[in-house]
N, C-alpha and C. Protein backbone atom coordinates (compact mmCIF):
# COMPACT_ATOMS: atom_id res chain seq x y z
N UNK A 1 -4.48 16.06 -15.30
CA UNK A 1 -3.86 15.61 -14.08
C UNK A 1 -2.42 15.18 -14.38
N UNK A 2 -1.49 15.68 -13.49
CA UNK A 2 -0.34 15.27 -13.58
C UNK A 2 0.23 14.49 -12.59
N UNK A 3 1.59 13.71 -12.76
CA UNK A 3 1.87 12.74 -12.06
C UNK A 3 1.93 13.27 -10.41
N UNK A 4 2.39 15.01 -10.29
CA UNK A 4 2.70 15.28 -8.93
C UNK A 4 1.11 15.23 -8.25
N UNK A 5 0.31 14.75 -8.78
CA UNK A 5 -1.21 15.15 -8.15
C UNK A 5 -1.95 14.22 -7.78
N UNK A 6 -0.68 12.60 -8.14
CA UNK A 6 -1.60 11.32 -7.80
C UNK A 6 -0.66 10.48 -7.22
N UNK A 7 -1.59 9.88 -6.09
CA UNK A 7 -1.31 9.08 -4.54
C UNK A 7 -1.96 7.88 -5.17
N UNK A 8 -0.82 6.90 -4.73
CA UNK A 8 -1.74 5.42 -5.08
C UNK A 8 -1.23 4.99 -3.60
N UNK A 9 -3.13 4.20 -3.22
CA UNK A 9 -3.54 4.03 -1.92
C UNK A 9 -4.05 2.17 -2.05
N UNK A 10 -3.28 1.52 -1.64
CA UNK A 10 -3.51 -0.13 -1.76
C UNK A 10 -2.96 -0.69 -0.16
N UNK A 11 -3.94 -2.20 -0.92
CA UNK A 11 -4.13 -2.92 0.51
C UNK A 11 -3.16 -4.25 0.02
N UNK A 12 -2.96 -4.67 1.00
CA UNK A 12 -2.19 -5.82 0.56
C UNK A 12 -2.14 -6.81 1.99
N UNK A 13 -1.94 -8.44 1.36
CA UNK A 13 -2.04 -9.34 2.46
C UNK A 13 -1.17 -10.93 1.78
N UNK A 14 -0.06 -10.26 2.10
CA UNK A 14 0.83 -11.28 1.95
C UNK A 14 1.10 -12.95 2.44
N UNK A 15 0.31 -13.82 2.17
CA UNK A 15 0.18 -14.91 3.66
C UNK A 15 1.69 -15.66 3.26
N UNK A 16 2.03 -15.95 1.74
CA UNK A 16 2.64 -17.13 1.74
C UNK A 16 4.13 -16.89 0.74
N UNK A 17 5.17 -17.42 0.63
CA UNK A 17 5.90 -16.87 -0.67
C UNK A 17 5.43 -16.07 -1.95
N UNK A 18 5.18 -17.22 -2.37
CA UNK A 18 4.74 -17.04 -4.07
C UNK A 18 3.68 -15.76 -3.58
N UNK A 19 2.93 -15.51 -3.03
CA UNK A 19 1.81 -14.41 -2.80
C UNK A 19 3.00 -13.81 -2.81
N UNK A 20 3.86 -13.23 -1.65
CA UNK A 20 4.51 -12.27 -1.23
C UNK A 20 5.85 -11.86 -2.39
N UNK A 21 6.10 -13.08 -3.33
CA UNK A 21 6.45 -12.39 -4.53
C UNK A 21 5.90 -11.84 -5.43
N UNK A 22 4.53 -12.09 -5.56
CA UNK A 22 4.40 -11.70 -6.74
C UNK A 22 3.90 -10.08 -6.41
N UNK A 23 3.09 -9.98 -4.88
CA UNK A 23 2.91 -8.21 -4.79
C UNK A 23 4.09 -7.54 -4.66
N UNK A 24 5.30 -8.12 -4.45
CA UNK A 24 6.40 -7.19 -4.37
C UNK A 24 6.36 -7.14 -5.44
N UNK A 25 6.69 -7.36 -6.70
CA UNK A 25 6.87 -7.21 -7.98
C UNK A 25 5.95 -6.05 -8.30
N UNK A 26 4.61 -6.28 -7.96
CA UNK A 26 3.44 -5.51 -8.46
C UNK A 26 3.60 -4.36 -8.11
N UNK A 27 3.91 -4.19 -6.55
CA UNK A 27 4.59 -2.93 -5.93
C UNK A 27 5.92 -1.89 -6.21
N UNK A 28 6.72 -3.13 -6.80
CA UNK A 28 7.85 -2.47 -7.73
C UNK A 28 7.48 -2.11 -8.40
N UNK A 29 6.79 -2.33 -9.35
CA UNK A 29 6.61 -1.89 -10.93
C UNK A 29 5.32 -0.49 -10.46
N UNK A 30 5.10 -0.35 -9.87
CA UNK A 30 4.35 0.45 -9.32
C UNK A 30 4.98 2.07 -8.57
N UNK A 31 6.00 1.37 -7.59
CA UNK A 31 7.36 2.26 -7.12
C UNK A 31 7.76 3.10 -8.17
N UNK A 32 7.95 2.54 -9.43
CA UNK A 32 9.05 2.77 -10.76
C UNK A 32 8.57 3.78 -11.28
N UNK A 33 7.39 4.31 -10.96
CA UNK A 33 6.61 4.86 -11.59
C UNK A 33 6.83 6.44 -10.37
N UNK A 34 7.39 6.72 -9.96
CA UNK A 34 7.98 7.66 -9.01
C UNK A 34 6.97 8.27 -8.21
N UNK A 35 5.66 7.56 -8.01
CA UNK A 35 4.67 8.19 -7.40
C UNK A 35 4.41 7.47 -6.06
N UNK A 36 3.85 8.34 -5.18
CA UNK A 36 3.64 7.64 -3.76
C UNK A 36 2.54 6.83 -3.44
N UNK A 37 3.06 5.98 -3.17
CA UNK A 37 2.08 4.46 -2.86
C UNK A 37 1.84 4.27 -1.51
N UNK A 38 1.30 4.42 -0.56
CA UNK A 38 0.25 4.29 0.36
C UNK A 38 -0.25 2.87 0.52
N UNK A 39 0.32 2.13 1.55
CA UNK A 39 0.01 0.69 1.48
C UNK A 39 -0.09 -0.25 3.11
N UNK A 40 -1.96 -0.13 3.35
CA UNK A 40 -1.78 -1.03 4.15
C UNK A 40 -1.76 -2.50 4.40
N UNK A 41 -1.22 -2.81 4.63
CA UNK A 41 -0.37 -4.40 4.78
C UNK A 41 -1.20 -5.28 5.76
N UNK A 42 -2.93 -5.72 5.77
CA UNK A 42 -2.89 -6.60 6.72
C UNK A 42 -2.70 -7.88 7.11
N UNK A 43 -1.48 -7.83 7.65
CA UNK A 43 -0.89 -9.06 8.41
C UNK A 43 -0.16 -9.73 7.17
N UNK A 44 0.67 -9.18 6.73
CA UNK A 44 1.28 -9.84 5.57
C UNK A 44 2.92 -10.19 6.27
N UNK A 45 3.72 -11.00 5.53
CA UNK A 45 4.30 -11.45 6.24
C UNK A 45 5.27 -10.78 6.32
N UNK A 46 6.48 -10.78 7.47
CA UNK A 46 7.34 -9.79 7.39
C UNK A 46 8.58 -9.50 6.57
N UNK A 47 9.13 -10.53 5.86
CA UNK A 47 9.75 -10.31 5.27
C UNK A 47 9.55 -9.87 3.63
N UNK A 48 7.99 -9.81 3.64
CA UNK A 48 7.33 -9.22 2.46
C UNK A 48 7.71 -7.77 2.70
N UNK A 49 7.24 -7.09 3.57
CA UNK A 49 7.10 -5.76 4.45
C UNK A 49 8.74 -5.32 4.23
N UNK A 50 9.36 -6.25 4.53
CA UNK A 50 11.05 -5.78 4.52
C UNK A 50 11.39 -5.85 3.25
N UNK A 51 11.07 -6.28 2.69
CA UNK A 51 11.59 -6.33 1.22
C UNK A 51 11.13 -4.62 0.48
N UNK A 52 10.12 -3.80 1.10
CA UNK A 52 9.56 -3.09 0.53
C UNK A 52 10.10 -1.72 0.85
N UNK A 53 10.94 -1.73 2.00
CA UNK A 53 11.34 -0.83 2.68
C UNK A 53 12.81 0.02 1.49
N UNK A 54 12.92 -0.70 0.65
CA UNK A 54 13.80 -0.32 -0.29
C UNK A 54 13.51 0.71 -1.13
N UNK A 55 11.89 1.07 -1.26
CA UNK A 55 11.68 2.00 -2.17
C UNK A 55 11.36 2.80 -1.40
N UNK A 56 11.55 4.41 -1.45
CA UNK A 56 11.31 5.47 -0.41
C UNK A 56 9.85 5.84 -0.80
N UNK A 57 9.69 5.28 -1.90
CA UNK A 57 8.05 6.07 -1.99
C UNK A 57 6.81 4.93 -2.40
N UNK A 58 7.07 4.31 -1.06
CA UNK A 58 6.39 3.25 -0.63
C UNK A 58 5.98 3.64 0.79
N UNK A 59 4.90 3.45 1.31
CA UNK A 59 4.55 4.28 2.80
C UNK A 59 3.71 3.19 3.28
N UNK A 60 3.95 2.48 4.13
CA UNK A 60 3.40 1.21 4.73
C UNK A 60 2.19 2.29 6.37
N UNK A 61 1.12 2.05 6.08
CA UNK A 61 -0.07 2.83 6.64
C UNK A 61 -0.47 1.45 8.03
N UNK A 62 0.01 1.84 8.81
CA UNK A 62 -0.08 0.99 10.46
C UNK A 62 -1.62 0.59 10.09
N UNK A 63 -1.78 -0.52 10.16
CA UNK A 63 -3.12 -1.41 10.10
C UNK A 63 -3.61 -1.73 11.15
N UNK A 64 -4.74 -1.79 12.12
CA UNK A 64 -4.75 -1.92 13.35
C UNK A 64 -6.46 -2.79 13.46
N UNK A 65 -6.53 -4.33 13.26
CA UNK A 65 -7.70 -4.76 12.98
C UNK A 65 -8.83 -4.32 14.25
N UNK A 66 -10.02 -3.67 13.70
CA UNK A 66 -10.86 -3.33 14.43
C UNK A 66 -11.63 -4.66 14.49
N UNK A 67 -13.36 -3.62 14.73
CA UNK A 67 -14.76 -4.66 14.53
C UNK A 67 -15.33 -4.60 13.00
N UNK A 68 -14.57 -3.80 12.16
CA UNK A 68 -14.54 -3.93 11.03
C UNK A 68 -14.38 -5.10 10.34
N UNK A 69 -14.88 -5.36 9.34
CA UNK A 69 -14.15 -6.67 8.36
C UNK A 69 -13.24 -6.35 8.36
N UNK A 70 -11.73 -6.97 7.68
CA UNK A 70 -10.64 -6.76 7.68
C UNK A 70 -10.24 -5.85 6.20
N UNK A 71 -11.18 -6.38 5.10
CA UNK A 71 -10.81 -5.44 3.54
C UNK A 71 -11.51 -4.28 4.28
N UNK A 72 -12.50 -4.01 4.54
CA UNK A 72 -12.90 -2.32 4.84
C UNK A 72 -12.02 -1.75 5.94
N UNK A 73 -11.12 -2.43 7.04
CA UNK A 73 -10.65 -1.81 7.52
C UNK A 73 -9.38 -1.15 7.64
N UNK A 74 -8.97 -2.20 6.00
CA UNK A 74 -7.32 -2.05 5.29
C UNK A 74 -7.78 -0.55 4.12
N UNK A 75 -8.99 -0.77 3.75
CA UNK A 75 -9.11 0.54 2.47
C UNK A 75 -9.28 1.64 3.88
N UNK A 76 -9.53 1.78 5.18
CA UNK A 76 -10.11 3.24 5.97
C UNK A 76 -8.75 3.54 6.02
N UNK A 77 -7.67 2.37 6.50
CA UNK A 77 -6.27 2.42 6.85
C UNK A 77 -5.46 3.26 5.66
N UNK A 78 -5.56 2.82 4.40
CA UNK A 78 -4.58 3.19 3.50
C UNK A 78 -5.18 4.72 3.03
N UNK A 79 -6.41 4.85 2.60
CA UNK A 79 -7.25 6.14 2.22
C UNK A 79 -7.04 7.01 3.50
N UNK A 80 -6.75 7.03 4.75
CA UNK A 80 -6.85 7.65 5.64
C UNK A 80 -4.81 8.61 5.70
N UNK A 81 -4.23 7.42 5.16
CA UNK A 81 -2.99 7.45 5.38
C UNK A 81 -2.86 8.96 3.91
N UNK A 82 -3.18 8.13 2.85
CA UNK A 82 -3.19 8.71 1.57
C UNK A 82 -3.54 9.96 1.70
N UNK A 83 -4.61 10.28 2.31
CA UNK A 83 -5.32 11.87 2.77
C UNK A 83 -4.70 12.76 3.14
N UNK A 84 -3.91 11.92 4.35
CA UNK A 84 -2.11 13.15 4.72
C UNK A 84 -1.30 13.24 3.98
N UNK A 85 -1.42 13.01 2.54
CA UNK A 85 -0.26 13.23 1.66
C UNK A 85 -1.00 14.69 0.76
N UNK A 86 -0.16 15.27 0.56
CA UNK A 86 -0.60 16.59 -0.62
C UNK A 86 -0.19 15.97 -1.91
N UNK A 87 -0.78 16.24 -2.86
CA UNK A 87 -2.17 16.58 -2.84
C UNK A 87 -3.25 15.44 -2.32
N UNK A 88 -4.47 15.73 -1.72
CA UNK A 88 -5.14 14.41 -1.27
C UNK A 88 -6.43 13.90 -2.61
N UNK A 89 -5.44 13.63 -3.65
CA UNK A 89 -6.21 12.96 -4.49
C UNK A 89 -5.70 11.60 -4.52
N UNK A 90 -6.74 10.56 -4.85
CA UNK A 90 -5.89 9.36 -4.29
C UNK A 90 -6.60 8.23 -5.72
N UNK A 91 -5.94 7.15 -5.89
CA UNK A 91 -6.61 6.27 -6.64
C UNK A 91 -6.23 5.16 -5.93
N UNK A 92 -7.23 4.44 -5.94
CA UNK A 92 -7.12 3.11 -4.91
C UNK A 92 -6.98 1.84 -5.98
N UNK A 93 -5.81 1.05 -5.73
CA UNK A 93 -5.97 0.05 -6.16
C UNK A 93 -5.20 -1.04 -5.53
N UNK A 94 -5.85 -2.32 -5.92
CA UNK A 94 -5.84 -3.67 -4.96
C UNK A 94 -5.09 -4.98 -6.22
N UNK A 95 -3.89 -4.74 -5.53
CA UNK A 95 -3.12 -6.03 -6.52
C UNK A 95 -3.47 -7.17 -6.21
C-alpha cells in the first residue's frame, strides 16, 4: 500500500482550549504527512475548526447530530465522507 491509497477518516470534539490545542497539533502532524484527512468535528469549537482550514488536505465532513449516539454518529459522518474520496480505502483514527 502506498501513500496515494490511504484516507485518514477521524472524529474530533474540541470543547475547551488546551483540548482544541492539542488536536490541532495532532491534526497538523497528521496534515504533514500529505495525505487526506477526513474529519468530523462534533461541535467542536470554532475557532478550533478555523484554525484547520489552513491545511488543504484537511476535509471537515458536515456533522449533523441524529438519534444516534453522538461517537457513532461522528464515525457514519467521517467514513461516509472518506468513501467519496478515491481511493475508498480508509483508516480511522480518533486523537
Amino acid at each position: 500500500m502506498t501513500n496515494s491509497e490511504i484516507i485518514i477518516a477521524t472524529i474530533t470534539w474540541a470543547r475547551d482550549e488546551p483540548e482544541s490545542n492539542r488536536l490541532s497539533r495532532a491534526l497538523a502532524a497528521l496534515a504533514s504527512h500529505a495525505l487526506p484527512v477526513v474529519v468530523a468535528a462534533g461541535g467542536s469549537r470554532v475557532d478550533f475548526v478555523n484554525s484547520l482550514k489552513q491545511y488543504s488536505n484537511i476535509i471537515f465532513q458536515p456533522y449533523q447530530p441524529t438519534s444516534n449516539p453522538r461517537l457513532l454518529g461522528q464515525v457514519k459522518s467521517t467514513l461516509s465522507g472518506a468513501s467519496k474520496l478515491k481511493p475508498p480505502v480508509c483508516a480511522l483514527y480518533r486523537g
